[in-house]
PDB file of N, CA and C in Angstrom:
ATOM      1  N   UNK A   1       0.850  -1.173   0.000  1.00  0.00           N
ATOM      2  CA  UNK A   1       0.000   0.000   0.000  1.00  0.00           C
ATOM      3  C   UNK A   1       0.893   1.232   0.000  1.00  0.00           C
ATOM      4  N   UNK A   2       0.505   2.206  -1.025  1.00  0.00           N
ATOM      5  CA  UNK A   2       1.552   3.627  -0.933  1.00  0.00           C
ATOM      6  C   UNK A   2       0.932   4.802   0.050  1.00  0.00           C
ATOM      7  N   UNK A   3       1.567   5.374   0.218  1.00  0.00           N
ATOM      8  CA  UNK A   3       1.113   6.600   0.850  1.00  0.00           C
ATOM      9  C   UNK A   3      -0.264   7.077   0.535  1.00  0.00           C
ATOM     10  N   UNK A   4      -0.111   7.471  -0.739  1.00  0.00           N
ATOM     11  CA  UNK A   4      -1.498   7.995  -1.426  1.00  0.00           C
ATOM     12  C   UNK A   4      -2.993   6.941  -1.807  1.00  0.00           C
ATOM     13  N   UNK A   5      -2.620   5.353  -1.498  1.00  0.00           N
ATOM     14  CA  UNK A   5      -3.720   4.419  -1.227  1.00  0.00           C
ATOM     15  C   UNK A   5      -3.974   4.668   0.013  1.00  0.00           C
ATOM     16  N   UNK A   6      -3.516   4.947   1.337  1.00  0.00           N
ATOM     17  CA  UNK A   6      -3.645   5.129   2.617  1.00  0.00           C
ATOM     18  C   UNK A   6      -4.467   6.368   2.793  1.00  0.00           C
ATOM     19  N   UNK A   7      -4.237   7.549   1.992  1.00  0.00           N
ATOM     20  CA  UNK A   7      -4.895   8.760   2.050  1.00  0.00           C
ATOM     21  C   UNK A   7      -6.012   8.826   1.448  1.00  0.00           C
ATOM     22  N   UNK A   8      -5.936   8.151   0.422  1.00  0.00           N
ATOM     23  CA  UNK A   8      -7.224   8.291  -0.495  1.00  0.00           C
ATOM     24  C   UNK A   8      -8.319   8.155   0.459  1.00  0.00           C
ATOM     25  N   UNK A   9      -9.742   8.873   0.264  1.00  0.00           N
ATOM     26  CA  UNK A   9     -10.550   9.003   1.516  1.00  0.00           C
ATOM     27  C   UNK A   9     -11.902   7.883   0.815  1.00  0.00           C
ATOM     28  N   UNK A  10     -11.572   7.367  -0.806  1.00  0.00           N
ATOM     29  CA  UNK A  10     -12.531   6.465  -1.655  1.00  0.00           C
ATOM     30  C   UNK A  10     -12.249   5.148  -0.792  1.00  0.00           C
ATOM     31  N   UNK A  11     -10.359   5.195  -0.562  1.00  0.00           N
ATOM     32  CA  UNK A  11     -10.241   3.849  -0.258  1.00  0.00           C
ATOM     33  C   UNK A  11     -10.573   3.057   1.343  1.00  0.00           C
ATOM     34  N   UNK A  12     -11.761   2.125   1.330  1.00  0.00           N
ATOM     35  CA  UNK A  12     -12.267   1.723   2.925  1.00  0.00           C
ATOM     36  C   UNK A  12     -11.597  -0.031   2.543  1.00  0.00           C
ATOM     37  N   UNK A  13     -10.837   0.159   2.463  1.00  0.00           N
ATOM     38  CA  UNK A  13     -10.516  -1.732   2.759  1.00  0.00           C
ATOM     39  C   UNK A  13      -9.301  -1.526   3.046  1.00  0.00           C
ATOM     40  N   UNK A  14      -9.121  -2.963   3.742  1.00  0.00           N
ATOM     41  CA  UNK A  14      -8.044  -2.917   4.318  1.00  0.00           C
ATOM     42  C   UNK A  14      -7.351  -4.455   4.604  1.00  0.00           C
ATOM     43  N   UNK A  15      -6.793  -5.130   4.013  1.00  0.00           N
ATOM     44  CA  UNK A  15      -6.192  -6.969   4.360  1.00  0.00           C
ATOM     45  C   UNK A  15      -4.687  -6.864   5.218  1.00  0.00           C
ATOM     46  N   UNK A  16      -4.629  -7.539   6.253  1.00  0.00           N
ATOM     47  CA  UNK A  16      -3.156  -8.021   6.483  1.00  0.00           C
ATOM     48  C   UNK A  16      -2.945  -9.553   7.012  1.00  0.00           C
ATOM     49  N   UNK A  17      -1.687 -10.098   6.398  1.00  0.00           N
ATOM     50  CA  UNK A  17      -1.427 -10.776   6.298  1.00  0.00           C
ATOM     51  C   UNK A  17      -0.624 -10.909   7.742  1.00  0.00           C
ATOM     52  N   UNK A  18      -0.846 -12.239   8.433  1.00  0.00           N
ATOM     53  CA  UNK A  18       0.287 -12.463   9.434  1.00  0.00           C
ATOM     54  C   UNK A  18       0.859 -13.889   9.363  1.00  0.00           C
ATOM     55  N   UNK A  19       1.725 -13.960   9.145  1.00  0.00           N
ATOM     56  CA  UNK A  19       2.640 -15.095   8.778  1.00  0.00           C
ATOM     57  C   UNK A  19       2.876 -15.855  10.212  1.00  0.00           C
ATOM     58  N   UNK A  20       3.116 -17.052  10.307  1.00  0.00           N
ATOM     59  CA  UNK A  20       2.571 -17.991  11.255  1.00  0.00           C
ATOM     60  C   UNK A  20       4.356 -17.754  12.045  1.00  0.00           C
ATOM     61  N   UNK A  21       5.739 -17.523  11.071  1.00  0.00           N
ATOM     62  CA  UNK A  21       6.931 -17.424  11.524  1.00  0.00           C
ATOM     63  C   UNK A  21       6.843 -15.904  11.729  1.00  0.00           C
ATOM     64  N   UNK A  22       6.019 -15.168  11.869  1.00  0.00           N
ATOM     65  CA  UNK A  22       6.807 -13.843  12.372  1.00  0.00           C
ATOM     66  C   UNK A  22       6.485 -13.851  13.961  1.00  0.00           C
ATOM     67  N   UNK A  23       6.159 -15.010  14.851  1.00  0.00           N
ATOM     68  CA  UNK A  23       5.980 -15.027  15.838  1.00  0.00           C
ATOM     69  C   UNK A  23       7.280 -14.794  16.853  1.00  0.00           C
ATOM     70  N   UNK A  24       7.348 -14.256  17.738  1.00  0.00           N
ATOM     71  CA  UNK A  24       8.472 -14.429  18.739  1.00  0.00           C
ATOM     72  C   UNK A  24       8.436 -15.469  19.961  1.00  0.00           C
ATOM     73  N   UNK A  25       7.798 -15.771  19.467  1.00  0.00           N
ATOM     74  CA  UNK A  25       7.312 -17.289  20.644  1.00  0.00           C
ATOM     75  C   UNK A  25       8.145 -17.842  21.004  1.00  0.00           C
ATOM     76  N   UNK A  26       8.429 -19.101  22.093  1.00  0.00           N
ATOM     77  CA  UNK A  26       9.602 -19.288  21.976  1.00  0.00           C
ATOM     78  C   UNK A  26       9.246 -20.674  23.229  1.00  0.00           C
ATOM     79  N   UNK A  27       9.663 -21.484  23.160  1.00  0.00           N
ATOM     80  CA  UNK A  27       9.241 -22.240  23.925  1.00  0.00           C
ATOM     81  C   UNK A  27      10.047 -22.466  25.185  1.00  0.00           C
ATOM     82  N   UNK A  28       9.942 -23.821  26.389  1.00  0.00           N
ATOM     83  CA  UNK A  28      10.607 -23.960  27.297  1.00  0.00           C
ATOM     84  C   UNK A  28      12.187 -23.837  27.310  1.00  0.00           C
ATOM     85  N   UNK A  29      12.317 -24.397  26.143  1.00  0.00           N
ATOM     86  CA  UNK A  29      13.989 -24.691  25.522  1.00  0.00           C
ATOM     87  C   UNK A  29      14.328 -23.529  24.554  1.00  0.00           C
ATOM     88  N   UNK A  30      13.627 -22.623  24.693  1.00  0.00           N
ATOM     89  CA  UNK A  30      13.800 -21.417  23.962  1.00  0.00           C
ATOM     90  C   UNK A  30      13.536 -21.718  22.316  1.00  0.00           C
ATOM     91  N   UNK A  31      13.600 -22.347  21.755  1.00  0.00           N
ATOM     92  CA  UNK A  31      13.203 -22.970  20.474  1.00  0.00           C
ATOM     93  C   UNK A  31      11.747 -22.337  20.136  1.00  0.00           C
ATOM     94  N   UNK A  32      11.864 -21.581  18.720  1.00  0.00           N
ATOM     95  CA  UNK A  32      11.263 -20.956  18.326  1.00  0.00           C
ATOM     96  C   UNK A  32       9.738 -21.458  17.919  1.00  0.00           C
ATOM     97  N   UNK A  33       8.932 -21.057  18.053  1.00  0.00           N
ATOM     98  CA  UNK A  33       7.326 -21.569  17.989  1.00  0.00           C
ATOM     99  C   UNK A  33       6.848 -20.856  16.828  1.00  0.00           C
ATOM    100  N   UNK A  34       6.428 -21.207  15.476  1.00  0.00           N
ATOM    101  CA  UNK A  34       5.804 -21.087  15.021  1.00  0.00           C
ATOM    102  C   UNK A  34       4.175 -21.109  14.751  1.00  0.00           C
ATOM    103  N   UNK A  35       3.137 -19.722  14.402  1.00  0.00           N
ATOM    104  CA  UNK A  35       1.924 -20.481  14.226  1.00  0.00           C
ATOM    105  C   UNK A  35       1.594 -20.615  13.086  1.00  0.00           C
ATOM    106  N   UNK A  36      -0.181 -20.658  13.323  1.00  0.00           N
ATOM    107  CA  UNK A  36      -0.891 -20.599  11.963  1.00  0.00           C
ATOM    108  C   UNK A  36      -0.864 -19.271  11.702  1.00  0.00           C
ATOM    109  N   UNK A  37      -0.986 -18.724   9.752  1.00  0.00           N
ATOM    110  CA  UNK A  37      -0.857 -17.730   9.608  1.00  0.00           C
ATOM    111  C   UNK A  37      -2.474 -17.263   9.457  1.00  0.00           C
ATOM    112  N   UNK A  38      -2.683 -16.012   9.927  1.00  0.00           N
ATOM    113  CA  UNK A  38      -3.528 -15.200  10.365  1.00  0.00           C
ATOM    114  C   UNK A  38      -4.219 -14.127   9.059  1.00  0.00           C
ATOM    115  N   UNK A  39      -4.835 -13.811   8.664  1.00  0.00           N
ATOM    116  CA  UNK A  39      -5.679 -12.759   7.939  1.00  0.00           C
ATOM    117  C   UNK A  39      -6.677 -11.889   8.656  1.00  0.00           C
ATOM    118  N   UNK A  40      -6.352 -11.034   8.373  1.00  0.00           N
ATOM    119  CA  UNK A  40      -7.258  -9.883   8.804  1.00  0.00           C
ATOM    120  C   UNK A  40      -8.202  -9.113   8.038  1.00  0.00           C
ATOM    121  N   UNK A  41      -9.243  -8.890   7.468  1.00  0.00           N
ATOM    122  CA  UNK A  41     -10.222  -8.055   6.343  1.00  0.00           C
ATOM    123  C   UNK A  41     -10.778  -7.159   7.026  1.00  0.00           C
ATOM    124  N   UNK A  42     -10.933  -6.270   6.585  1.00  0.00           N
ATOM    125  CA  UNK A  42     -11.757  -4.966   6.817  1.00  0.00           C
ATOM    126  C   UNK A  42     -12.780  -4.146   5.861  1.00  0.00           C
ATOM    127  N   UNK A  43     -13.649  -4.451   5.716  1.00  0.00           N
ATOM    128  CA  UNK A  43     -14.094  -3.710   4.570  1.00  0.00           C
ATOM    129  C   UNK A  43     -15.179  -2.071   5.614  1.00  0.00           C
ATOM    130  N   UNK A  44     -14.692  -0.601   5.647  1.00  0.00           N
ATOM    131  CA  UNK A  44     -15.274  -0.267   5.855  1.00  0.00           C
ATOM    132  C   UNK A  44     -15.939   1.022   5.168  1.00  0.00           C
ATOM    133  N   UNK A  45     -16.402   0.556   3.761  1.00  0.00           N
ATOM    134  CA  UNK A  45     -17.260   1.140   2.439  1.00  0.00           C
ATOM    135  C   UNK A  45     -18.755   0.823   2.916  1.00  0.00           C
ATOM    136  N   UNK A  46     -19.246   1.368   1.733  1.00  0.00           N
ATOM    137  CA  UNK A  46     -20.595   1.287   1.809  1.00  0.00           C
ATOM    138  C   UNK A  46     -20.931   0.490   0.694  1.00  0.00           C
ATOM    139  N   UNK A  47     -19.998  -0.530   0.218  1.00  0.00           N
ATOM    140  CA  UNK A  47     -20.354  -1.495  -1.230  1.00  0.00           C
ATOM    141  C   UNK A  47     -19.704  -3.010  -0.458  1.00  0.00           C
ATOM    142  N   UNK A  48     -20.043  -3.803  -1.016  1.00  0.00           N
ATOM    143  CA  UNK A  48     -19.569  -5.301  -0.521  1.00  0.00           C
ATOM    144  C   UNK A  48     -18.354  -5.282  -1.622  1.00  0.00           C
ATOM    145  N   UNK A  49     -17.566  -5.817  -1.191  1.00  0.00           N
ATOM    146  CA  UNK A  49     -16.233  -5.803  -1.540  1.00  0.00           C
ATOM    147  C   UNK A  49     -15.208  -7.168  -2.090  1.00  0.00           C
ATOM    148  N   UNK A  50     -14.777  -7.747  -2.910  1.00  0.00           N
ATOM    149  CA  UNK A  50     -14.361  -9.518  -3.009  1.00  0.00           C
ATOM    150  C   UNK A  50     -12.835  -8.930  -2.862  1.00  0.00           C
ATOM    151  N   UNK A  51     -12.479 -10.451  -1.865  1.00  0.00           N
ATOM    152  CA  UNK A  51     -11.098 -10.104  -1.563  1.00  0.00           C
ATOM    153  C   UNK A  51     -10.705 -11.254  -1.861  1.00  0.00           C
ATOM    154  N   UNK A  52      -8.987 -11.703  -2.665  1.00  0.00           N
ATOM    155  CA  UNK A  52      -8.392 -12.267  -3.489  1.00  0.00           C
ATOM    156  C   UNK A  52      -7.625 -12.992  -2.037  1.00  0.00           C
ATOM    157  N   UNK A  53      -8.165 -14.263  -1.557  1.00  0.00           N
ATOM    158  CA  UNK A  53      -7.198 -15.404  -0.631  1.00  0.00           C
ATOM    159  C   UNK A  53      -5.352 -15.442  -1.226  1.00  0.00           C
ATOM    160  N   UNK A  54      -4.420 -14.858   0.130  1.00  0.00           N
ATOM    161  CA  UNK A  54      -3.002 -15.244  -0.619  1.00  0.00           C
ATOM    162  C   UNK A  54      -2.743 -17.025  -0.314  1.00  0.00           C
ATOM    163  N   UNK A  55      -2.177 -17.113  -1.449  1.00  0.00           N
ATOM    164  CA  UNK A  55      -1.501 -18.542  -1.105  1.00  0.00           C
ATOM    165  C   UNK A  55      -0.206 -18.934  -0.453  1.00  0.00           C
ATOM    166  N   UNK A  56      -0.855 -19.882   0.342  1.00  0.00           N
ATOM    167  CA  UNK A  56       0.604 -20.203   1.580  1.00  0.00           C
ATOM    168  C   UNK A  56       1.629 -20.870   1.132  1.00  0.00           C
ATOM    169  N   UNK A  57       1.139 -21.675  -0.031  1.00  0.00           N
ATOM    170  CA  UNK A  57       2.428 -22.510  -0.214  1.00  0.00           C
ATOM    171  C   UNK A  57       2.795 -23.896   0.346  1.00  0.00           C
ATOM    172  N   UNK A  58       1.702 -24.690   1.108  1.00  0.00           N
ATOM    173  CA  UNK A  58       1.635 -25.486   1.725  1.00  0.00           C
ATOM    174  C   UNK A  58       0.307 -26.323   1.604  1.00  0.00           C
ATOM    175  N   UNK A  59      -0.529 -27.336   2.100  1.00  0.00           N
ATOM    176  CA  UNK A  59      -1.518 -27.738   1.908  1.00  0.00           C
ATOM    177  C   UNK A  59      -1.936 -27.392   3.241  1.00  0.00           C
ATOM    178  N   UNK A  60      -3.484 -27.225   3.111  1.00  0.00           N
ATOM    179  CA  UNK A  60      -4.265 -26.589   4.048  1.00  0.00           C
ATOM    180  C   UNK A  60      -5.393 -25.834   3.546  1.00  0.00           C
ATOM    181  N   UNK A  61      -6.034 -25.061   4.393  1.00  0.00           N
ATOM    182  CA  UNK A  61      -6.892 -24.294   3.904  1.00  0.00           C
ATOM    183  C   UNK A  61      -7.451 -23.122   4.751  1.00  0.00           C
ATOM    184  N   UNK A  62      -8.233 -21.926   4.395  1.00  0.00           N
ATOM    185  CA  UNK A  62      -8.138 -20.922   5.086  1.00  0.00           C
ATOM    186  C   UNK A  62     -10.094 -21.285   6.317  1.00  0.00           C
ATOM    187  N   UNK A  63      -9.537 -21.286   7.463  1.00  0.00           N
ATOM    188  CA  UNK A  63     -11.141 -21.126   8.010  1.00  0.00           C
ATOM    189  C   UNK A  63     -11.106 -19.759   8.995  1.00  0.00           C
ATOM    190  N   UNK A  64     -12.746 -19.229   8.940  1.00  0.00           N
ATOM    191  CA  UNK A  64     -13.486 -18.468   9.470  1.00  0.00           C
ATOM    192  C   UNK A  64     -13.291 -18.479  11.282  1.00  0.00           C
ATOM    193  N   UNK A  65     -12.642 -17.217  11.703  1.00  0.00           N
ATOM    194  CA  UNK A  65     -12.654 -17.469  13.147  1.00  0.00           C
ATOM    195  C   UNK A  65     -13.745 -16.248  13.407  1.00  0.00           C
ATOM    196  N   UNK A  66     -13.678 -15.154  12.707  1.00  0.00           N
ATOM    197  CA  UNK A  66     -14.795 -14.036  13.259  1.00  0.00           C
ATOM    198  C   UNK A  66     -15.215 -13.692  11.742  1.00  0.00           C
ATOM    199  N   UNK A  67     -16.383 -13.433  12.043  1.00  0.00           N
ATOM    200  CA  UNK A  67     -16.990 -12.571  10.973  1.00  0.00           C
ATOM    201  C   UNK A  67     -18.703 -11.859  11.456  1.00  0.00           C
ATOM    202  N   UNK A  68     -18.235 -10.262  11.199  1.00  0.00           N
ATOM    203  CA  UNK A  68     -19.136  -9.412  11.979  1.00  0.00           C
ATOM    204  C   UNK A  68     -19.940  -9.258  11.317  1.00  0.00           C
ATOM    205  N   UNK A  69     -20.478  -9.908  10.492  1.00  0.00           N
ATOM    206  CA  UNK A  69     -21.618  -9.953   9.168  1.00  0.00           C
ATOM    207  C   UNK A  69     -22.554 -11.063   9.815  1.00  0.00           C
ATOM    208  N   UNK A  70     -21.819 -11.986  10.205  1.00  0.00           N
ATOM    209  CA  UNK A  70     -22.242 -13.346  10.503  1.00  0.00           C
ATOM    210  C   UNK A  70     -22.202 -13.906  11.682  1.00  0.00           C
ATOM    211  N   UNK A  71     -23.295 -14.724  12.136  1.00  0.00           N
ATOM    212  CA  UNK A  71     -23.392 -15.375  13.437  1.00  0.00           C
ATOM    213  C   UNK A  71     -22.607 -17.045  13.878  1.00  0.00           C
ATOM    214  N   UNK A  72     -23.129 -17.402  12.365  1.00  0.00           N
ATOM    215  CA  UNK A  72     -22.653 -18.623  12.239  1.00  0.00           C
ATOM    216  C   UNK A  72     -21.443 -18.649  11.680  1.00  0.00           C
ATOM    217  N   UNK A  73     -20.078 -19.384  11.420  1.00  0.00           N
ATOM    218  CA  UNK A  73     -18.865 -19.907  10.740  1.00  0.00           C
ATOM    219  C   UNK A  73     -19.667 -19.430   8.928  1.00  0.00           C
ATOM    220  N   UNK A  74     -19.322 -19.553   8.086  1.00  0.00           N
ATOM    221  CA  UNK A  74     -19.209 -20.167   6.835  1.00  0.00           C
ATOM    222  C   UNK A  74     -18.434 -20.498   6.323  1.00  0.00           C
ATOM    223  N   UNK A  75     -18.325 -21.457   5.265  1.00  0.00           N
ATOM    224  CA  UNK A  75     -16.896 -22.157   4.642  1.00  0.00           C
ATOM    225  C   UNK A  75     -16.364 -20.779   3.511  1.00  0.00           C
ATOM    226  N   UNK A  76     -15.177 -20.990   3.737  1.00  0.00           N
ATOM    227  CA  UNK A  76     -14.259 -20.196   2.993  1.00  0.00           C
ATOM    228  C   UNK A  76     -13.882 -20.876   1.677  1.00  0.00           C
ATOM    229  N   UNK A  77     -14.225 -20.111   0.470  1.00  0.00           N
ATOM    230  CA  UNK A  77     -13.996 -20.908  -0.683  1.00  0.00           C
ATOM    231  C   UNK A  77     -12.294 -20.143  -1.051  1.00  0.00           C
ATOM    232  N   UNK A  78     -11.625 -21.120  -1.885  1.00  0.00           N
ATOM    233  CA  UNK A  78     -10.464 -21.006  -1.889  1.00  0.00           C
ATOM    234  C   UNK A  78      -9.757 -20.021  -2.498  1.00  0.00           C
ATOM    235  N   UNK A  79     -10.730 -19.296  -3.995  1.00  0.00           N
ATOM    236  CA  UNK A  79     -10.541 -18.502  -4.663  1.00  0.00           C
ATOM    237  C   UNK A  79     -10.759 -16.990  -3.670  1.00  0.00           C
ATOM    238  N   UNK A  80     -11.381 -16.459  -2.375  1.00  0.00           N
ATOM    239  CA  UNK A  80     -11.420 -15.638  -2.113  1.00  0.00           C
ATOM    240  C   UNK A  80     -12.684 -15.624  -1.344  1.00  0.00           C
ATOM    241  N   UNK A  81     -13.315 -14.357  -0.968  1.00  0.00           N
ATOM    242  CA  UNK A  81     -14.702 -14.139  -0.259  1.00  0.00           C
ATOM    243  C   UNK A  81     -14.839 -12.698  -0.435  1.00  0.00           C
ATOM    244  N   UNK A  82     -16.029 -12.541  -0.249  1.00  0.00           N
ATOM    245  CA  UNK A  82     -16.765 -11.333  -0.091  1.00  0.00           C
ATOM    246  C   UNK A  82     -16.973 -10.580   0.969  1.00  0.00           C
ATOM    247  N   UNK A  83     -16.907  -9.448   1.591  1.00  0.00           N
ATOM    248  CA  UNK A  83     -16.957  -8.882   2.747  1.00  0.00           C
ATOM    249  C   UNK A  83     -18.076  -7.385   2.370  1.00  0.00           C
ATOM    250  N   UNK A  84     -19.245  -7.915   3.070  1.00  0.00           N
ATOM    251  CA  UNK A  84     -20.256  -6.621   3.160  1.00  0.00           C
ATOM    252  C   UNK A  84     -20.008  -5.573   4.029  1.00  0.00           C
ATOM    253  N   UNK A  85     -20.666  -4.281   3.668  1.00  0.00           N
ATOM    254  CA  UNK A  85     -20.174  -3.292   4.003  1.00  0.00           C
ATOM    255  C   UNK A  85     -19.951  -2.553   5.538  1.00  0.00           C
ATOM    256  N   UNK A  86     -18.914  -2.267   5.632  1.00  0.00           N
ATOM    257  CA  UNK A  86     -18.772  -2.584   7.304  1.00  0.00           C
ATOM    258  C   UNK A  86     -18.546  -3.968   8.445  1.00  0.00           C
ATOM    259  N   UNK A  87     -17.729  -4.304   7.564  1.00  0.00           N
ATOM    260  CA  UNK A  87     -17.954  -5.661   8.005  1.00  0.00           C
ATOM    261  C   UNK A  87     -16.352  -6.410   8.381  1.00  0.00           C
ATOM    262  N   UNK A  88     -15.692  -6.905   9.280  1.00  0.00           N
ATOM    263  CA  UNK A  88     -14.399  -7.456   9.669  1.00  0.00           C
ATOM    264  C   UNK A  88     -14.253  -9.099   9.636  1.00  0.00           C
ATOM    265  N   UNK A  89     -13.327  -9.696   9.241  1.00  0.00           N
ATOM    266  CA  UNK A  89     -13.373 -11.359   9.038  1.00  0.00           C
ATOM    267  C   UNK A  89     -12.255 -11.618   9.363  1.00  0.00           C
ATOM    268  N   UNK A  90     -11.981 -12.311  10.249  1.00  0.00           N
ATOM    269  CA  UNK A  90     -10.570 -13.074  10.817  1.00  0.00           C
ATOM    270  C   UNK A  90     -10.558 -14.245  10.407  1.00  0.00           C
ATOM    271  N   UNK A  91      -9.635 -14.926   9.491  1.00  0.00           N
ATOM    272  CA  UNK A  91      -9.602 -16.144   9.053  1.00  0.00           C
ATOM    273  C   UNK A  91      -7.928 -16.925   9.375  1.00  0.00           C
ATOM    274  N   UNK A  92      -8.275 -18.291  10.126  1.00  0.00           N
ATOM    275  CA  UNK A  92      -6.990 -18.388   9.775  1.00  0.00           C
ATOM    276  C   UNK A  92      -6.669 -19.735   9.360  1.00  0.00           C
ATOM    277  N   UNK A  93      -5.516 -19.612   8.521  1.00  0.00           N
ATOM    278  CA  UNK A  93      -4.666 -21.185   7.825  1.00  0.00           C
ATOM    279  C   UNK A  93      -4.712 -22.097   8.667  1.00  0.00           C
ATOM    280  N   UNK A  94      -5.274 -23.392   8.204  1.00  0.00           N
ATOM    281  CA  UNK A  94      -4.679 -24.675   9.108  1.00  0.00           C
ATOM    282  C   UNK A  94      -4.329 -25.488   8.007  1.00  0.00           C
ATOM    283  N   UNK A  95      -2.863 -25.860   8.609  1.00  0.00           N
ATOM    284  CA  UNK A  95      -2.435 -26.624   7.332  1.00  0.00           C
ATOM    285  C   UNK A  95      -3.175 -28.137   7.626  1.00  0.00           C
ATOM    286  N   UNK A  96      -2.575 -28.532   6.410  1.00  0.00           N
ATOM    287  CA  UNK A  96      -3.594 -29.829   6.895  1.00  0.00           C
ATOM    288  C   UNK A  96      -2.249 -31.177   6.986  1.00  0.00           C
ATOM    289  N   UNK A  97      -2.501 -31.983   7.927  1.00  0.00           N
ATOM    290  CA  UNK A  97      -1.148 -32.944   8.475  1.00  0.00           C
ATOM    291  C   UNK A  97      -0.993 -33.521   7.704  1.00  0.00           C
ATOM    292  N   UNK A  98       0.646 -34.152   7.209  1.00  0.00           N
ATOM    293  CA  UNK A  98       0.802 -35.143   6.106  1.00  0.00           C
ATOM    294  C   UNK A  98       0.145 -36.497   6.332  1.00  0.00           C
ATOM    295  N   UNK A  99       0.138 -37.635   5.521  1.00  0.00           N
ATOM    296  CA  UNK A  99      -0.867 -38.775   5.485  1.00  0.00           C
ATOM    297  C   UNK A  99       0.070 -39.694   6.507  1.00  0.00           C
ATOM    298  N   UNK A 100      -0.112 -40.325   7.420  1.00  0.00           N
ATOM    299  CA  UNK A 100       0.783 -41.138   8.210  1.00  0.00           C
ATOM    300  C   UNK A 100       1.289 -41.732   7.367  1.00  0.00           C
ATOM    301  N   UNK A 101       2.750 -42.804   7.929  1.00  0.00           N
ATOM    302  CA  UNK A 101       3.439 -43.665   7.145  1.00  0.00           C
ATOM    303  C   UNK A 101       3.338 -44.615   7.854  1.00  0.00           C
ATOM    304  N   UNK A 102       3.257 -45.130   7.180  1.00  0.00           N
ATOM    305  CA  UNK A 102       2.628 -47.055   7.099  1.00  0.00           C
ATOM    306  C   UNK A 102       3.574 -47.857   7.322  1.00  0.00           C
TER     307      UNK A 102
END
């Protein structure tokens, strides 16, 4: 985002990304803790808004922890989602575990 996307007074959205390693966590043995990575949406326009899911790079998939539109969860389709107006969605990555070995 540049300066002048930040100022613009048209522009009401807002995504950030939190990466599961930018954690400072750190465990008993001091050994670094990684989490799941985190998304943040904001849409605060007066139009419903589609926002473009980044890809992790891993297998998994993105789920619904808040959404102020909504009471219930809904499934997150992979290509992206929609966010109505005024509206915040916390979603986050769970990768999904490799297949046991046999």
């Amino acid at each position: 985002m540049t300066p002048a996307d930040w100022e613009d007074p048209a522009n009401h959205l807002l995504g950030m990304l939190i990466r599961g390693e930018a954690s400072d966590e750190t465990d008993q043995r001091g050994r670094r803790l990684n989490g799941d990575p985190i998304l943040l949406l904001l849409n605060g326009g007066g139009r419903t808004k589609s926002f473009a899911l980044p890809a992790i790079g891993r297998p998994g998939a993105w789920t619904q922890l808040i959404d102020t539109a909504h009471q219930a969860p809904r499934p997150v389709q992979e290509d992206g989602l929609s966010l109505v107006p005024h509206s915040l969605v916390l979603l986050r990555y769970e990768s999904t575990p490799p297949p046991a070995l046999r």
